[in-house]
Protein backbone atom coordinates (compact mmCIF):
# COMPACT_ATOMS: atom_id res chain seq x y z
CA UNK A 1 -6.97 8.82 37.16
CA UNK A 2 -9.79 7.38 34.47
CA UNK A 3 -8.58 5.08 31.82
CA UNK A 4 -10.05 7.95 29.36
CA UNK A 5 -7.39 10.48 30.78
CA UNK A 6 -4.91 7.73 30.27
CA UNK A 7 -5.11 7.43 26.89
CA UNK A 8 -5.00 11.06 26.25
CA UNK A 9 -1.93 11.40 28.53
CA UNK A 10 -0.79 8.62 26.39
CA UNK A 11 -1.78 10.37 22.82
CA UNK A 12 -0.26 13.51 24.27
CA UNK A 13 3.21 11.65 25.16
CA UNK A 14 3.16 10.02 21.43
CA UNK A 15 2.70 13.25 19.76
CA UNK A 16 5.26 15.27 21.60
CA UNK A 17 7.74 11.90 20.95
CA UNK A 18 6.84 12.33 16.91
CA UNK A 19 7.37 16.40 17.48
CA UNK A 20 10.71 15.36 18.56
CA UNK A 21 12.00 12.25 16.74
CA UNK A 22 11.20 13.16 13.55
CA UNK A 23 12.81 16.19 12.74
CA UNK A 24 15.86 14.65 13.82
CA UNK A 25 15.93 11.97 11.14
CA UNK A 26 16.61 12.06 7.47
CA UNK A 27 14.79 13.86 4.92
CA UNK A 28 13.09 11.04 3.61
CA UNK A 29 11.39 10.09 7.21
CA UNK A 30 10.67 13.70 7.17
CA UNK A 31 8.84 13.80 4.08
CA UNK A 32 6.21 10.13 4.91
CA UNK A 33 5.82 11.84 8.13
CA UNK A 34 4.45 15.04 6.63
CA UNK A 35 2.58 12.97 4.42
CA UNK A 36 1.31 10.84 6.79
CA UNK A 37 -0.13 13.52 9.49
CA UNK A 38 -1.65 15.87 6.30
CA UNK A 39 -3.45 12.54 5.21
CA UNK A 40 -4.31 11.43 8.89
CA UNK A 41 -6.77 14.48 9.05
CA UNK A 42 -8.66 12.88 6.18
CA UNK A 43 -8.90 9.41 7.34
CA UNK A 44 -9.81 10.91 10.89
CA UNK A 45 -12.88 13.18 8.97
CA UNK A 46 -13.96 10.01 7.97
CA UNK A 47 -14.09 8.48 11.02
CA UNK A 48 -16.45 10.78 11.98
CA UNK A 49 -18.92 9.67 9.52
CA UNK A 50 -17.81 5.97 9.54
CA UNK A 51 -17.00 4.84 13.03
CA UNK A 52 -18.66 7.71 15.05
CA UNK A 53 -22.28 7.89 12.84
CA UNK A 54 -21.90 4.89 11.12
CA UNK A 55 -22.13 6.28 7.83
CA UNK A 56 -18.93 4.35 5.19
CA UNK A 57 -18.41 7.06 2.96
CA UNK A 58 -16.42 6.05 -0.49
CA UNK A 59 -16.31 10.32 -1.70
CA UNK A 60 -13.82 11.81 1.14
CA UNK A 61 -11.45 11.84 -1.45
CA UNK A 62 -13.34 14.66 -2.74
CA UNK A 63 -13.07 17.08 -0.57
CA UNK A 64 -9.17 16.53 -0.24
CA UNK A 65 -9.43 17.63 -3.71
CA UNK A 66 -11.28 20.08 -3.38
CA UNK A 67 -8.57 21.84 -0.99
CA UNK A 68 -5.72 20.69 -2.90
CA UNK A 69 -6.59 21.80 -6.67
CA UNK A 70 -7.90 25.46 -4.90
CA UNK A 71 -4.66 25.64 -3.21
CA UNK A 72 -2.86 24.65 -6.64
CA UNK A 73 -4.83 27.05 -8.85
CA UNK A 74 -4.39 30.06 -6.64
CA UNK A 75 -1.00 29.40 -6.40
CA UNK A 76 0.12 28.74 -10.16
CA UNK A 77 -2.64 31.50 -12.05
CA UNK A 78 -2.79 34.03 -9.43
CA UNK A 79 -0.05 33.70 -7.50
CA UNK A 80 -1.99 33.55 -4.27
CA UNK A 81 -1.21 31.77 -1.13
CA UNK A 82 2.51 31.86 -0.89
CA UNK A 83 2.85 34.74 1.29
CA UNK A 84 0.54 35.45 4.39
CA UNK A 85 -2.43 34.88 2.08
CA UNK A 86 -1.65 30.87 2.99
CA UNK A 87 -3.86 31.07 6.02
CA UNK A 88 -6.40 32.73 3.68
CA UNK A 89 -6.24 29.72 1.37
CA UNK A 90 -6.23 27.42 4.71
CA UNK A 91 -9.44 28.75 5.18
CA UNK A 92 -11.08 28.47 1.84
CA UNK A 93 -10.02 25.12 1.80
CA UNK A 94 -12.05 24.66 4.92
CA UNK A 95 -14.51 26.52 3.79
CA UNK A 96 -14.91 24.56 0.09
CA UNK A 97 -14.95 21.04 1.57
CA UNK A 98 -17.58 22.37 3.73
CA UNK A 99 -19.40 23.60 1.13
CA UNK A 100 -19.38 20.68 -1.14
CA UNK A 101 -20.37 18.20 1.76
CA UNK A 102 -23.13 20.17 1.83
CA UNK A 103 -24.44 19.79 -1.55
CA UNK A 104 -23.60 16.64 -1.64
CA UNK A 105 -24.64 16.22 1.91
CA UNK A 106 -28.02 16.95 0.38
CA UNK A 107 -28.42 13.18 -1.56
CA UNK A 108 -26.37 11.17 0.18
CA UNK A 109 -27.92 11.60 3.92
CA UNK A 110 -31.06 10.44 2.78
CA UNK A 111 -29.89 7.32 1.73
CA UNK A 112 -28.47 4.20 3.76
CA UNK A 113 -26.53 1.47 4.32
CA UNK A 114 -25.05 0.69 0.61
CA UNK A 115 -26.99 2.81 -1.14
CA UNK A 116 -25.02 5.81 0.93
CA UNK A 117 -21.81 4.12 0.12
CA UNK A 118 -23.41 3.68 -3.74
CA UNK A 119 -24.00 7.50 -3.65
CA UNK A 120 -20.76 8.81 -2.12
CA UNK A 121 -19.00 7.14 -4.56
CA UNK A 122 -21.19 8.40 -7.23
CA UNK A 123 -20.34 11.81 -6.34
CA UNK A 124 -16.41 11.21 -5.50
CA UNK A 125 -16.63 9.96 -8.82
CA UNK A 126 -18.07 13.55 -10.42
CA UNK A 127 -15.10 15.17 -8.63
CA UNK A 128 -12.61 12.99 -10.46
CA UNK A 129 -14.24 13.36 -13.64
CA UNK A 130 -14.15 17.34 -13.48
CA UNK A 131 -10.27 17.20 -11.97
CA UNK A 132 -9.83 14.94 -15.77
CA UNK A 133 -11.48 16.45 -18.06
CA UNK A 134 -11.58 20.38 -17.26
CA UNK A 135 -7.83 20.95 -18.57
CA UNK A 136 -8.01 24.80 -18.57
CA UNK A 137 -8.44 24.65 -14.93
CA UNK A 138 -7.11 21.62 -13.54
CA UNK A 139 -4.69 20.46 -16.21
CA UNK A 140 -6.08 17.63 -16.66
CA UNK A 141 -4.39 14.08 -16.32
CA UNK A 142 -1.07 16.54 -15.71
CA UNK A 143 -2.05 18.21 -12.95
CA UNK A 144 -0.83 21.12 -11.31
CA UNK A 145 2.69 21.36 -9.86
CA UNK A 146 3.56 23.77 -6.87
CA UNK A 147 6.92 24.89 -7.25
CA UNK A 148 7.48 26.82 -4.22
CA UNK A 149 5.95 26.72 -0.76
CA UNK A 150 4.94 29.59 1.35
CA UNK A 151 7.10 32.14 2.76
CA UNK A 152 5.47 34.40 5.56
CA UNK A 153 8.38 35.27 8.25
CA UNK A 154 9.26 31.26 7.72
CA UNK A 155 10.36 29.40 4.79
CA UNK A 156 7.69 26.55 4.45
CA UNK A 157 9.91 25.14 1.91
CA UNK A 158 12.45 23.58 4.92
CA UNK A 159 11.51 20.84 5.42
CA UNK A 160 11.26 20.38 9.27
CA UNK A 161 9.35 23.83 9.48
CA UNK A 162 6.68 22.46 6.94
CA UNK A 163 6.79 19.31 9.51
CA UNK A 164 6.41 21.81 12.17
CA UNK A 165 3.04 23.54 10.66
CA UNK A 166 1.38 20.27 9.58
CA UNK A 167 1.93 18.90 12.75
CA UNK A 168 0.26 21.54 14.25
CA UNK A 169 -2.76 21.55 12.00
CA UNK A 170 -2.61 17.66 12.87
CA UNK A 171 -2.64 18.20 16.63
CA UNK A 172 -5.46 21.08 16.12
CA UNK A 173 -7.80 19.12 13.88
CA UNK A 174 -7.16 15.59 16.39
CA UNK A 175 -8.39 18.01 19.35
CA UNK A 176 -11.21 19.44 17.98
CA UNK A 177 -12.25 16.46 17.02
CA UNK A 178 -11.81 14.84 19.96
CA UNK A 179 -13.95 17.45 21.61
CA UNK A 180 -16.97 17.14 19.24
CA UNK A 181 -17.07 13.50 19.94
CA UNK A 182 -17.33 13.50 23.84
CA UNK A 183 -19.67 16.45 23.29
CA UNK A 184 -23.52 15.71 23.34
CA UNK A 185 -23.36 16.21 20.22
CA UNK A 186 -20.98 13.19 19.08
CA UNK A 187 -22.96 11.27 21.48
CA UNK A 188 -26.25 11.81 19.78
CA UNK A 189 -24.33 10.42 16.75
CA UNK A 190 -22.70 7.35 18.55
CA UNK A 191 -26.77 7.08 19.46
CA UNK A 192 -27.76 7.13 15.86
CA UNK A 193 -24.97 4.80 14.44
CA UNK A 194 -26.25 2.00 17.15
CA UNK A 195 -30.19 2.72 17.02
CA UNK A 196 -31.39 5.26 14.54
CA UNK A 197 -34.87 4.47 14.94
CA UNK A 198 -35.08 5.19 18.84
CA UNK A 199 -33.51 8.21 18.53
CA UNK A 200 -36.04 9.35 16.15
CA UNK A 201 -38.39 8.07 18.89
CA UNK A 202 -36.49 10.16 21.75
CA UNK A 203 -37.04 13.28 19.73
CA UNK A 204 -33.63 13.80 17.91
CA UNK A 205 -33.68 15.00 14.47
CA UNK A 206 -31.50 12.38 13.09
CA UNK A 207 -31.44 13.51 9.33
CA UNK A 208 -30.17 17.05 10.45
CA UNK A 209 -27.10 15.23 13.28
CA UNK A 210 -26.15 13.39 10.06
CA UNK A 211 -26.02 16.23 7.94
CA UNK A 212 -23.68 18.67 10.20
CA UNK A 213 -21.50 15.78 10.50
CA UNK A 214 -20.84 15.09 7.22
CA UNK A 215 -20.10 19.03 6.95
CA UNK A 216 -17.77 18.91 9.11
CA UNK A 217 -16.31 15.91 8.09
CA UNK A 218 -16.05 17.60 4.21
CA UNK A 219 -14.52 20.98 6.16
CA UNK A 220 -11.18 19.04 7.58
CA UNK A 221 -11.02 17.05 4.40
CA UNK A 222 -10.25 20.08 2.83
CA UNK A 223 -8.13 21.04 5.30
CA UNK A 224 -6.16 18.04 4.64
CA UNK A 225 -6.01 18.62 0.85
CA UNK A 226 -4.49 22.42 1.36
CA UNK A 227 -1.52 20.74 3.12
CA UNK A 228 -1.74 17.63 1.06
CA UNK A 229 -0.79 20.29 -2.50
CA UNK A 230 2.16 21.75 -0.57
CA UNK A 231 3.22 18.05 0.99
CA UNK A 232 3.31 16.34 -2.22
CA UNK A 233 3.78 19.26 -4.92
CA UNK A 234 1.66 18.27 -7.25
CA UNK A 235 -1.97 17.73 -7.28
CA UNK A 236 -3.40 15.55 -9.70
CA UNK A 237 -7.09 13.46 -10.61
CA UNK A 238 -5.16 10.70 -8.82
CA UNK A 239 -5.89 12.83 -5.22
CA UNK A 240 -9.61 12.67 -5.88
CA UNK A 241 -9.81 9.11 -7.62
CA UNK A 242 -11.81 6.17 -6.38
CA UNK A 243 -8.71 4.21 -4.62
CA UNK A 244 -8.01 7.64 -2.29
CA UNK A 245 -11.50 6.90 -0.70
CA UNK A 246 -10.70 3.52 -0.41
CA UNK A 247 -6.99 4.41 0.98
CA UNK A 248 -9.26 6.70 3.96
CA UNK A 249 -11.73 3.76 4.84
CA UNK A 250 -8.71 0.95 4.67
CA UNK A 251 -6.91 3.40 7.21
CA UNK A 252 -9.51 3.79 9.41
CA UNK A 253 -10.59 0.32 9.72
CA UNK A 254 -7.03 -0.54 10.27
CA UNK A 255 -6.32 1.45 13.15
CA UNK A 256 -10.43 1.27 14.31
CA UNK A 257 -12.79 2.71 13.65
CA UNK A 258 -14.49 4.99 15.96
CA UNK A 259 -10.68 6.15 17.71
CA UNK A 260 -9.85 9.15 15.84
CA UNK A 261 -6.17 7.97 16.57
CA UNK A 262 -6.66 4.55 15.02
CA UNK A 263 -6.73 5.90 11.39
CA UNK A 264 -3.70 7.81 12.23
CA UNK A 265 -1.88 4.34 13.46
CA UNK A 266 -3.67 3.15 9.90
CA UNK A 267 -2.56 6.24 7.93
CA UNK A 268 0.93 5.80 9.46
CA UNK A 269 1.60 2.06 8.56
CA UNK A 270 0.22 2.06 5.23
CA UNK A 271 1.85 5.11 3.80
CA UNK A 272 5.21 3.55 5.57
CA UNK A 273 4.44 0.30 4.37
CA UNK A 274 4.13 0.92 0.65
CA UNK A 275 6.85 3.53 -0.07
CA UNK A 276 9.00 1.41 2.09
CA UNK A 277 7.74 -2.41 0.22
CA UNK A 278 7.61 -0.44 -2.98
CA UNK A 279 11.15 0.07 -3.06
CA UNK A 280 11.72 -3.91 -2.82
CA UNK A 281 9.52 -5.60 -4.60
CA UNK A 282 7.01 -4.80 -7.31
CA UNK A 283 3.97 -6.45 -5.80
CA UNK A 284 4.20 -4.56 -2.74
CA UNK A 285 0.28 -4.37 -2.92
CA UNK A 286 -0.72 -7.84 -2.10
CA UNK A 287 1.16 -7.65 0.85
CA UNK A 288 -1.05 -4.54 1.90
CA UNK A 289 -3.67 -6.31 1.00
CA UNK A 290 -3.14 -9.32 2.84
CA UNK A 291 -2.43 -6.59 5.87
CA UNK A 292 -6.22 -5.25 5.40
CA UNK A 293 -7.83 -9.07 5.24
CA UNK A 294 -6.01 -10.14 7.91
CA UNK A 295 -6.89 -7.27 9.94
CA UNK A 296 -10.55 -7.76 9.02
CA UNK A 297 -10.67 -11.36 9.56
CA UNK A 298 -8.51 -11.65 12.98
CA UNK A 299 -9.08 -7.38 14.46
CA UNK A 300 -12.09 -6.48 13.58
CA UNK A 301 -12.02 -3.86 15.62
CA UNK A 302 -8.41 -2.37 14.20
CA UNK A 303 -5.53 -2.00 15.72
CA UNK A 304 -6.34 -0.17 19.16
CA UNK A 305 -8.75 -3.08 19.87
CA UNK A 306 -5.81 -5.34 20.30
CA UNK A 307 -5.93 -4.15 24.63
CA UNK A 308 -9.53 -4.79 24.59
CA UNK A 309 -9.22 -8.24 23.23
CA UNK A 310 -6.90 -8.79 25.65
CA UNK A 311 -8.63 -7.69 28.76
CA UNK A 312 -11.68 -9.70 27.22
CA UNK A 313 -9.43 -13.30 27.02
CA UNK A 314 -7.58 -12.46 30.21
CA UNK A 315 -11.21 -11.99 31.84
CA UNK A 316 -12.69 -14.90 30.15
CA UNK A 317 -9.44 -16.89 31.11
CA UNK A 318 -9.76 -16.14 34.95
CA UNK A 319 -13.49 -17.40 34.88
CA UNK A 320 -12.79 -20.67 33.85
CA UNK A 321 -9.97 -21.30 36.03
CA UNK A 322 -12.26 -20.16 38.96
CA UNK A 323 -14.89 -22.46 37.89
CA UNK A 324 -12.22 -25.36 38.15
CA UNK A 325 -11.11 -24.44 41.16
CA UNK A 326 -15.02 -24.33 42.44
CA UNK A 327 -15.43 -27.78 40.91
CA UNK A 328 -12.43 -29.54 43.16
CA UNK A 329 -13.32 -28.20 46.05
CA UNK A 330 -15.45 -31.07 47.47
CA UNK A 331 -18.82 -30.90 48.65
């Protein structure tokens, strides 16, 4: 058996632990893991840009918002959505983020480096300014609150069922991505994050890789912001502000970048960590952000670089004691 099928066998046993654990705990576990799986699938659509292609976005926030306030204004003007019609609005969520990544798709993949992150956060920040100041639609700083959540057969207003269904969108989007990573395709873009340039020179249209990517990275972000209305109840400019972004990339770094289930760990801790530390102490955020510089000073590689790191000293510590042992033996 490969180390590769390890780790999935290992992912797989983790998942079906959380599938049962959880919905055998309180409410209140319940709810941050909800939370935490609707918001994994946006940290792990940015992975696909940042640790996969290489491209640090700052505007994923936008296309959680994107899902969310559709989701919220079908629901509370037309009444749409809370019947069968919910797998209709699953899909126009997907369908929304995928369309806005590709207008915006259409600036920022021409641009690199920080001007890309300059960009993405130029257009996150249009998103947030329409969610603010179109009150008709959005209601403004207010929001939109979601009273009631789908019933199709099953009441997605119990709480373990909702679990149940965003656990399964979890599981669906972590496999799919998983498979268009170790497909050619994700390999041409683990090509282009380490050496743009000689792709161009083996032929690959690099421009175009990028592009699809961050389509499909804006199509599960709105994924994530469908389940993200009905998770939290309430969508608001908050969703789709600057420090959401942030939130993502923080996440993903965390865990590692270029995982998939690092910004899951990520997504996981931090959304555990602050409504747990914000129910002690009011300055619950410096110790999150002493979690993040720490991490980026002593793991640069996240959390599931820890083995690595320890395989690499392990290694390293073996070759020096077989160099002593080469230097007493006498001549």
């Amino acid at each position: 058996m490969t180390s590769q099928q390890i780790k999935v066998l290992m992912v797989a046993a983790a998942l079906a632990a959380v599938a049962i654990i959880v919905p055998n705990t309180n409410s209140f576990v319940i709810l941050l893991a909800t939370r935490a799986l609707a918001f994994s699938i946006l940290v792990m659509s940015l992975d696909i840009l940042l640790g996969y292609t290489g491209l640090p976005s700052l505007g994923q926030a936008a296309y959680l918002g994107i899902g969310a306030y559709m989701t919220a204004i079908l629901a509370t003007k037309y009444q749409f959505g809370l019947g069968l019609d919910f797998w209709l609005v699953i899909v126009f969520g997907i369908l929304g983020g995928a369309a806005l990544a590709a207008v915006f798709g259409l600036f920022a993949i021409r641009a690199t480096g920080v001007y890309f992150l300059m960009i993405t956060l130029a257009l996150g920040q249009c998103v947030w300014g329409l969610a603010y100041r179109w009150n008709s639609l959005t209601g403004g700083d207010n929001g939109s609150n979601l009273h009631v959540r789908p019933r199709f057969g099953i009441d997605l207003g119990h709480e373990v069922t909702f679990f149940y269904v965003v656990f399964g969108f979890f599981a669906l989007s972590l496999l799919l991505m998983y498979v268009l990573v170790r497909s050619p395709f994700g390999r041409s873009l683990a090509g282009i994050r380490e050496r743009e340039v000689r792709m161009q020179i083996l032929g690959y249209n690099t421009w175009l890789h990028k592009y699809i990517a961050f389509i499909i990275a804006g199509g599960f972000g709105g994924l994530a912001g469908v389940l993200w209305a009905h998770t939290a109840g309430i969508v608001s400019p908050e969703n789709v502000v600057l420090t959401t972004s942030v939130d993502a990339l923080l996440m993903a770094v965390l865990g590692g970048a270029g995982t998939l289930v690092g910004g899951v760990i990520g997504a996981g801790i931090v959304i555990g960590l602050r409504e747990y530390l914000s129910t002690l102490v009011p300055w619950w955020q410096y110790v999150l952000g002493a979690v993040y510089v720490l991490t980026i000073l002593y793991l640069p590689t996240g959390l599931m670089g820890i083995p690595e790191r320890i395989r690499q000293r392990r290694a390293l510590r073996a070759e020096r004691e077989g160099r002593k042992s080469m230097a007493s033996v006498p001549s």
